[in-house]
Protein backbone atom coordinates (compact mmCIF):
# COMPACT_ATOMS: atom_id res chain seq x y z
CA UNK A 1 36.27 1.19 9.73
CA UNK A 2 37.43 1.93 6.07
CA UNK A 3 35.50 -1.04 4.85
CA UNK A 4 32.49 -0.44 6.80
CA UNK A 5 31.82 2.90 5.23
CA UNK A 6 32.68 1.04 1.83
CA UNK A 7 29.77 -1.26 2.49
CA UNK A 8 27.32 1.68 3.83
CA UNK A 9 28.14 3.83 0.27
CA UNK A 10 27.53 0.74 -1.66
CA UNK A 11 24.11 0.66 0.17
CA UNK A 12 23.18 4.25 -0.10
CA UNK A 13 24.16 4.24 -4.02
CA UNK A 14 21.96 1.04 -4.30
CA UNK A 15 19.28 3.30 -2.18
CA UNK A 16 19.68 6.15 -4.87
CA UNK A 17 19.36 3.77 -7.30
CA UNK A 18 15.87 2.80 -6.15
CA UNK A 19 14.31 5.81 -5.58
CA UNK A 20 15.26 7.77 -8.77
CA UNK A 21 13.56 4.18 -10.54
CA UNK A 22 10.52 5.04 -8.03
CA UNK A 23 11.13 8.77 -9.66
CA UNK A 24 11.40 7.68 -13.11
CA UNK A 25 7.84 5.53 -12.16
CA UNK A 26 5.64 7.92 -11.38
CA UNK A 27 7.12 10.70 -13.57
CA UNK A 28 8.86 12.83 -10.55
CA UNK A 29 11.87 13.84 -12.28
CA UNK A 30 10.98 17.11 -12.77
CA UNK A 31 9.32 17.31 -8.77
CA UNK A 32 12.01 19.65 -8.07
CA UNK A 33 12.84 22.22 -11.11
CA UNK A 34 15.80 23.93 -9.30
CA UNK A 35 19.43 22.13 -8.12
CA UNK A 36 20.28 22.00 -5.80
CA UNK A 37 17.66 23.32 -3.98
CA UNK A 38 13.90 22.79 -4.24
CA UNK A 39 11.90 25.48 -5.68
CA UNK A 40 14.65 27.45 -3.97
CA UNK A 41 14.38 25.78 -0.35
CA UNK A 42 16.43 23.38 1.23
CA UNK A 43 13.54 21.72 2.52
CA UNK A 44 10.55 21.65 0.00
CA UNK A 45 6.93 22.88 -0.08
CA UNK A 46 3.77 20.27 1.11
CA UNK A 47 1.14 22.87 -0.22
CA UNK A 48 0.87 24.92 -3.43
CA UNK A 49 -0.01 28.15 -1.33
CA UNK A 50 3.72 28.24 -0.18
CA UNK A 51 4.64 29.07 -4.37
CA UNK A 52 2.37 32.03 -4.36
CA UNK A 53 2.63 35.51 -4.29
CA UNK A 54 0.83 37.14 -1.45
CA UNK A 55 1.10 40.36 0.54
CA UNK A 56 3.19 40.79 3.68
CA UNK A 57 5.35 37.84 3.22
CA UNK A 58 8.92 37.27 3.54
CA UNK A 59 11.31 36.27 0.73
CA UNK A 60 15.00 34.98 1.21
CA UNK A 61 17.31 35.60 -2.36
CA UNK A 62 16.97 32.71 -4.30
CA UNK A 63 13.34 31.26 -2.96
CA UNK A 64 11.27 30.53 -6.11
CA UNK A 65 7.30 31.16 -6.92
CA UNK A 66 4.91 30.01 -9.63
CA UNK A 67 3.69 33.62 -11.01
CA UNK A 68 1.55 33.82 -14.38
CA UNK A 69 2.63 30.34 -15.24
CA UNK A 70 6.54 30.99 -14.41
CA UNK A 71 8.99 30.68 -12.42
CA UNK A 72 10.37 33.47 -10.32
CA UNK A 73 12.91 33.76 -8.32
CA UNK A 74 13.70 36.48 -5.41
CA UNK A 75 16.38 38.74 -6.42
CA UNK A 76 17.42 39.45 -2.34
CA UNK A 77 15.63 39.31 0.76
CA UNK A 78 12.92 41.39 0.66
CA UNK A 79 9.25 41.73 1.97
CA UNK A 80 6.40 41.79 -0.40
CA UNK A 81 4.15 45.08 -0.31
CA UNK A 82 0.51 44.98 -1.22
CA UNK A 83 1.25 44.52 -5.07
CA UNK A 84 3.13 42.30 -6.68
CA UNK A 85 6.31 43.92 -8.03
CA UNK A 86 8.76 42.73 -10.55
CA UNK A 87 11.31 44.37 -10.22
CA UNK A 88 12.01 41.71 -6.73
CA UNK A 89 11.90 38.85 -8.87
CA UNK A 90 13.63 37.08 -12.06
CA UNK A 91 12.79 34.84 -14.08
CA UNK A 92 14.18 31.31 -13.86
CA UNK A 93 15.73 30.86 -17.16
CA UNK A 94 17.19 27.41 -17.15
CA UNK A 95 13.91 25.56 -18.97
CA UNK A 96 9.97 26.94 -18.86
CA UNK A 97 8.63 23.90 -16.48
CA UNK A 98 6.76 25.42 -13.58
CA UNK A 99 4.05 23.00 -12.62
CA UNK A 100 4.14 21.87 -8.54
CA UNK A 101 2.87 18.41 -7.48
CA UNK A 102 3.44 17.82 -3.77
CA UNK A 103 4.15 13.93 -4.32
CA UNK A 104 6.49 14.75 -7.57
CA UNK A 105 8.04 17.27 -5.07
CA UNK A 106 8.88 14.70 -2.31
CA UNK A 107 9.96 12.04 -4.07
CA UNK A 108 12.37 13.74 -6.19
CA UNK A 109 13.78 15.16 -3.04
CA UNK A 110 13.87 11.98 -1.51
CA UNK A 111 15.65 10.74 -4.38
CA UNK A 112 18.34 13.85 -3.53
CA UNK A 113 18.68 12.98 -0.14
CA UNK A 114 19.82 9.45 -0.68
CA UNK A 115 22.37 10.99 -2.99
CA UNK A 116 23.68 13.68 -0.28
CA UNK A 117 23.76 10.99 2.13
CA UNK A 118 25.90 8.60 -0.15
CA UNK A 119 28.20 11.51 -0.83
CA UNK A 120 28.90 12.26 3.15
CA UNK A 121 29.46 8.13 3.28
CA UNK A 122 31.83 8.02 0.15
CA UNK A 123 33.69 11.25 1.42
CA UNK A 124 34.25 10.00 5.00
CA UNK A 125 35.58 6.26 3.14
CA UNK A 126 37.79 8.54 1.29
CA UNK A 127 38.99 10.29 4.48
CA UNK A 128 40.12 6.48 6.00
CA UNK A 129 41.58 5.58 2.38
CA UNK A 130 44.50 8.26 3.27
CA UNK A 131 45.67 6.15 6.55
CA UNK A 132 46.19 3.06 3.14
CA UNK A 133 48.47 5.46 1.26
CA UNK A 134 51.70 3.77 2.22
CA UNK A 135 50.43 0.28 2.18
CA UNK A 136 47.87 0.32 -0.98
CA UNK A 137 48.13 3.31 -2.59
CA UNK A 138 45.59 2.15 -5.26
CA UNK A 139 42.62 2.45 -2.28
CA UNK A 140 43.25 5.57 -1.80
CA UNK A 141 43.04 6.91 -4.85
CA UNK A 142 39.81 5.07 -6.51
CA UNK A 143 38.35 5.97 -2.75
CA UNK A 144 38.82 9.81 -3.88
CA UNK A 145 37.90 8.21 -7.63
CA UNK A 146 34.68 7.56 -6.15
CA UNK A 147 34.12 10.95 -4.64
CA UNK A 148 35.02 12.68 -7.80
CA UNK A 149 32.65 10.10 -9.64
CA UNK A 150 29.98 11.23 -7.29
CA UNK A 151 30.49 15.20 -8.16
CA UNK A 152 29.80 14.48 -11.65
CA UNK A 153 27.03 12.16 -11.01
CA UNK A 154 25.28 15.01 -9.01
CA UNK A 155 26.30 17.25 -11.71
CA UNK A 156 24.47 15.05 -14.51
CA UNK A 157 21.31 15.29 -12.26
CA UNK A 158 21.60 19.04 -12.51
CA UNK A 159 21.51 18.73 -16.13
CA UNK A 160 19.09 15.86 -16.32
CA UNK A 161 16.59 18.57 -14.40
CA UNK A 162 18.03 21.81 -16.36
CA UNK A 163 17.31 19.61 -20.06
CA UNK A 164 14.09 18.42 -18.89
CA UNK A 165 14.76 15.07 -18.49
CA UNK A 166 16.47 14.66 -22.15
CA UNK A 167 16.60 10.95 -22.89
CA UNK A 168 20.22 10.89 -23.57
CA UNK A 169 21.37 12.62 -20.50
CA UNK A 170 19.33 9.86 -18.65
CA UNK A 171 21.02 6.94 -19.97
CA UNK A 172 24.27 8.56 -19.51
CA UNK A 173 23.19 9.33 -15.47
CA UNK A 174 22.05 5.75 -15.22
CA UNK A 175 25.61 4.83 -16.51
CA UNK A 176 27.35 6.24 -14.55
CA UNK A 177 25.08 5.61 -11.81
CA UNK A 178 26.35 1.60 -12.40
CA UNK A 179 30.13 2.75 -12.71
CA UNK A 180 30.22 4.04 -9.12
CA UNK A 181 28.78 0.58 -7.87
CA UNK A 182 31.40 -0.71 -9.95
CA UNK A 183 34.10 0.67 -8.34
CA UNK A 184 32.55 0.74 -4.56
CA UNK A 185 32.91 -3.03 -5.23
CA UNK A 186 35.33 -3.45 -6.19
CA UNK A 187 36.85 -1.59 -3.38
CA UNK A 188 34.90 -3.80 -1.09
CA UNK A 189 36.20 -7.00 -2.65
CA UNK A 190 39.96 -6.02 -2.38
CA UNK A 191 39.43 -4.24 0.93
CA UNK A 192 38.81 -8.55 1.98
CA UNK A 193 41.33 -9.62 4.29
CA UNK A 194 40.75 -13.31 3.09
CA UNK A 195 39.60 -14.36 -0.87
CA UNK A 196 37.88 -17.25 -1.65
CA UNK A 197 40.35 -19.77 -3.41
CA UNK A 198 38.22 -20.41 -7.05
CA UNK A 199 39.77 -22.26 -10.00
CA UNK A 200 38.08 -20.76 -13.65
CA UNK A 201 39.93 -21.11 -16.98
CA UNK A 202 40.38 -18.22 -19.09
CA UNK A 203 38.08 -18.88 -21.53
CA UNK A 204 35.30 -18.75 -19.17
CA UNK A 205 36.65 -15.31 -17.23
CA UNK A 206 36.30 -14.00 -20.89
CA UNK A 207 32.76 -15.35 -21.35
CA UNK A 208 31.89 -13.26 -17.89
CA UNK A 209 33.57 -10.14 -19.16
CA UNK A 210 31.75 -10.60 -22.22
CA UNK A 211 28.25 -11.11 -20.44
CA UNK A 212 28.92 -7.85 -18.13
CA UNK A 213 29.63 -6.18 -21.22
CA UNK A 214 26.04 -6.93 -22.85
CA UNK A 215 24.02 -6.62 -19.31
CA UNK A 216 25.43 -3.02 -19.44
CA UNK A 217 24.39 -2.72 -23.41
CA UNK A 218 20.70 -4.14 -22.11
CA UNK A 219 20.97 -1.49 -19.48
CA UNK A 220 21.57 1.49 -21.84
CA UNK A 221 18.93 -0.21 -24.00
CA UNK A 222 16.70 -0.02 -21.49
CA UNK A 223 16.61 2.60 -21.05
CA UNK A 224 16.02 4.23 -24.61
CA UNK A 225 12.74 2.20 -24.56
CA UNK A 226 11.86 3.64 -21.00
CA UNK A 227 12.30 6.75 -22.67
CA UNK A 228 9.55 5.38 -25.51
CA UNK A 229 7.07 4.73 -22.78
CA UNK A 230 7.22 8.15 -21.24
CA UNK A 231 6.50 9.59 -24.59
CA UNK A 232 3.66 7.42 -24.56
CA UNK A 233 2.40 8.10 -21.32
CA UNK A 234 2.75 12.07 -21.80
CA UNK A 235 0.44 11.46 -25.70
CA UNK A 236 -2.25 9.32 -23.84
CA UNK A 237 -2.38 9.32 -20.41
CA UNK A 238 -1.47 6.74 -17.44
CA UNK A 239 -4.86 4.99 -17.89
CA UNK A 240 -4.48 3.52 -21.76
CA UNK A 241 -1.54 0.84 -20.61
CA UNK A 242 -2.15 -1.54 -23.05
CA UNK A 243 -0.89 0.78 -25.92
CA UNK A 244 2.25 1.68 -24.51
CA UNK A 245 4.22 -0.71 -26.77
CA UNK A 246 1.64 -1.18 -29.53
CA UNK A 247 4.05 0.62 -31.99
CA UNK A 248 7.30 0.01 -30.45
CA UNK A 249 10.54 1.66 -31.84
CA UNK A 250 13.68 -0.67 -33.06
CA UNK A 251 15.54 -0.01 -29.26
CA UNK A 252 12.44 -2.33 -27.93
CA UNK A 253 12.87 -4.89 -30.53
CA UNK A 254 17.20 -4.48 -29.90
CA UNK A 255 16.39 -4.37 -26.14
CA UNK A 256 14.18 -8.51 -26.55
CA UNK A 257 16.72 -9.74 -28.93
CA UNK A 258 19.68 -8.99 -26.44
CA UNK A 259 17.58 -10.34 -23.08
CA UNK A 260 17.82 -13.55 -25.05
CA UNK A 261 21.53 -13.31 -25.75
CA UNK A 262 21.83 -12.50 -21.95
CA UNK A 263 20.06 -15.11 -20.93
CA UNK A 264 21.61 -17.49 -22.68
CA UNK A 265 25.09 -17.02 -22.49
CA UNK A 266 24.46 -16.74 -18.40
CA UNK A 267 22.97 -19.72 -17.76
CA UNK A 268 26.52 -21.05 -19.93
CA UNK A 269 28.58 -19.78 -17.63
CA UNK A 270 26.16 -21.29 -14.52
CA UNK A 271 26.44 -24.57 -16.59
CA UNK A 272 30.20 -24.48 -16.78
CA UNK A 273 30.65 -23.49 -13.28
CA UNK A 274 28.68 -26.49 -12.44
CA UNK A 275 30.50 -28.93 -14.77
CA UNK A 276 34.01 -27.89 -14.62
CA UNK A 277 33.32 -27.11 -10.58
CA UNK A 278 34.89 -23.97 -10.99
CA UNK A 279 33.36 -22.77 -7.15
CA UNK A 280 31.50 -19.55 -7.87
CA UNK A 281 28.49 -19.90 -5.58
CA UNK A 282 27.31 -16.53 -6.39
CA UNK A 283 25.72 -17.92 -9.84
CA UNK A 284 23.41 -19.36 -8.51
CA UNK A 285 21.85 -16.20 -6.91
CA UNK A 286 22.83 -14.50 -10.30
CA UNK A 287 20.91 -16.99 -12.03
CA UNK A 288 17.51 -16.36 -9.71
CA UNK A 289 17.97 -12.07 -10.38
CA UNK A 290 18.26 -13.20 -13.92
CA UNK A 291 14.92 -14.84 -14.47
CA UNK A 292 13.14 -12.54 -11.95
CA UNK A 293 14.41 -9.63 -14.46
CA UNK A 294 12.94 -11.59 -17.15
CA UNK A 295 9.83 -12.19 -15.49
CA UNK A 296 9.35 -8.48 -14.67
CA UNK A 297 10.07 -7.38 -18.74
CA UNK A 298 7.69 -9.94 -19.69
CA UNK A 299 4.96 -8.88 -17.52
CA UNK A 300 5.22 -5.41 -18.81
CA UNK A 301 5.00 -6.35 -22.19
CA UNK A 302 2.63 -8.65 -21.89
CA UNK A 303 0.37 -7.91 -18.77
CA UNK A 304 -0.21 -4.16 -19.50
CA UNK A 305 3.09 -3.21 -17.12
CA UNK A 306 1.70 -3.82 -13.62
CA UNK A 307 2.31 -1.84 -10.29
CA UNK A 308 6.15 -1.75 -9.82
CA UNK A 309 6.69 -3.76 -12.16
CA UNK A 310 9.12 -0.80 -14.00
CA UNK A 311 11.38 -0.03 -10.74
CA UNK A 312 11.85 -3.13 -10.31
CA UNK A 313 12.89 -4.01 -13.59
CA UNK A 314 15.47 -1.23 -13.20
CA UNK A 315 16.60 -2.25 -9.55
CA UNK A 316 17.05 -6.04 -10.70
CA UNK A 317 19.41 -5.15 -13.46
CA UNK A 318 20.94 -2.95 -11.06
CA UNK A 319 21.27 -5.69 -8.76
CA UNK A 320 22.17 -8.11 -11.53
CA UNK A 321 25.08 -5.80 -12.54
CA UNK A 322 26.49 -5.95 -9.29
CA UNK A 323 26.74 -9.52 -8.42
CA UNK A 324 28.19 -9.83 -12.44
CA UNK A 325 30.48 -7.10 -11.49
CA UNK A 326 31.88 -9.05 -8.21
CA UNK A 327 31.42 -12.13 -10.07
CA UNK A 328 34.27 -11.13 -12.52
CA UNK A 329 36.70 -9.76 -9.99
CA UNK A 330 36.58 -13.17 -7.93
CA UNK A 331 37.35 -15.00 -11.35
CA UNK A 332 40.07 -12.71 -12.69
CA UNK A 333 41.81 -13.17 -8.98
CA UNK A 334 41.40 -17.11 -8.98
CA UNK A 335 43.74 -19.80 -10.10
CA UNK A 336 44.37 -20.74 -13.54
CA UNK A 337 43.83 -24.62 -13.25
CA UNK A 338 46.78 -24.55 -15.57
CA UNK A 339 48.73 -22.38 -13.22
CA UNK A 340 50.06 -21.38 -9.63
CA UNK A 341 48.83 -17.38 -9.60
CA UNK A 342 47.06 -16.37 -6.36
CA UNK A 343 44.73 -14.12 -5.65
CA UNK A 344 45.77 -10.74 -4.91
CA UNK A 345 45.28 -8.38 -2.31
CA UNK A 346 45.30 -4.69 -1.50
């Protein structure tokens, strides 16, 4: 049962992970100006008329209208009167954004409810982990490692939303967005009753640390240029595509440099896993998410960044992470061909 919710969390993150890049596409991140609620509900609005101030209507403390441009937010429960009075209400002072777009609205929420439902999942593994204490006490505690990592993930979307999407706070959510995976897998790899027997040499178990280390440096990268393209979109518009990148900063020209680097030193370690027969099927696959990552950043660049083409940039490196990720803990727990260790096992 314990690994079974391991492997639903490491879905639901990957979910998360999906629809804050369908967020981050079509500029949703600030759909929802509150956290944890939505405009003050637990359950958003579908029409703008539900924001307004009118006569007669019931308030709950906390619900949250668009007045004069702002946001307000009910002081108690209350019932309005026939004019609109301010001493019920309070200003929302965490940022000035007050602008309601119902599809903004609902896919930032949907993006929110992934991330409640991966926190129930990781929370319930956690609960199992305790019946591991006495036999792997290590499972336990990066199983409550996860939970806490999952608290402060939620936290940085609170501040992500409070900052108004600030560029750096982004990165650093994305970040740690990959971390969790990281540990949910490796979780799930020890959590194996049975490992794969692989043979890799310690030069090339260095090579794959070193290539995880740059796919996350691509990733961070990344996501400094997305930033660059929002700008862009926000000075002219959704419809003038083609000038998105015509003055690109250095983090774009950083960000091609190092896909080349990745690429490269990749398709080494597929070459030497061929050659030296080291065993690690999963490079192949690693390989495929490589070039279809490369195909997406090139068709943004150079085909005027067509539909999806941006999420799923984002959810291939994701993805690519991953399988790096379990890549590396398969070849750090395989025989040295020059020695007897086996692999070991929680």
């Amino acid at each position: 049962m314990y690994r079974r919710f391991v492997k639903i969390s490491l879905v639901l993150v990957y979910l998360v992970i999906i629809a804050g890049a369908m967020v981050r596409m079509t500029g949703s991140g600030m759909g929802c100006p509150d956290w944890p609620k939505c405009f003050g509900y637990y359950i958003p609005p579908t029409t703008a008329t539900e924001l307004e101030w009118e006569p007669g209507r019931n308030f709950k403390k906390g619900q949250v209208i668009i007045h004069e441009q702002a946001l307000q937010v009910a002081k108690t429960d209350f019932k309005t009167s026939q004019s609109y009075n301010p001493s019920n209400w309070q200003p929302y002072t965490k940022h000035d954004y007050a602008t309601f777009n119902v599809w903004h609205t609902w896919i930032e929420y949907i993006n929110r409810l992934f991330g409640a439902l991966a926190g129930v999942a990781i929370f319930i593994m956690a609960l199992f982990s305790i019946k591991k204490w006495r036999t792997s006490n290590r499972v336990t505690l990066l199983s409550w490692l996860s939970v806490f990592l999952l608290g402060f993930q939620a936290w940085l979307g609170a501040t992500v939303v409070y900052s108004v999407l600030d560029p750096i706070k982004i990165t650093i959510h994305m970040v740690m967005a990959l971390v969790i995976v990281a540990v949910l897998l490796y979780l799930l790899y020890f959590s194996k009753e049975h490992h794969e027997i692989y043979f890799a040499s310690t030069k090339f178990k260095i090579l794959l640390l070193v290539a995880l280390i740059l796919t996350l440096i691509q990733v961070v990268l990344g996501t400094q240029v997305r930033e660059f393209v929002d700008t862009q979109i926000d000075i002219i518009g959704y419809t003038a595509r083609s000038l998105w990148l015509e003055n690109p900063t250095l983090e774009f020209y950083l960000h091609r440099s190092f896909s080349v680097i990745v690429v490269l030193i990749n398709l080494l370690l597929w070459y030497l896993n061929r050659n030296k027969k080291f065993g690690f099927r999963k490079l192949n696959l690693l390989i495929l998410l490589l070039f279809a990552e490369a195909f997406t950043g090139i068709a943004m660049y150079y085909f005027d960044f067509p539909f999806l083409s941006q999420p799923l940039h984002l959810i291939l490196a994701s993805l690519f992470f991953g399988l790096q990720f379990y890549i590396l803990l398969e070849a750090f727990q395989s025989h040295n061909p020059n020695g007897t260790r086996e692999p070991k096992s929680l």
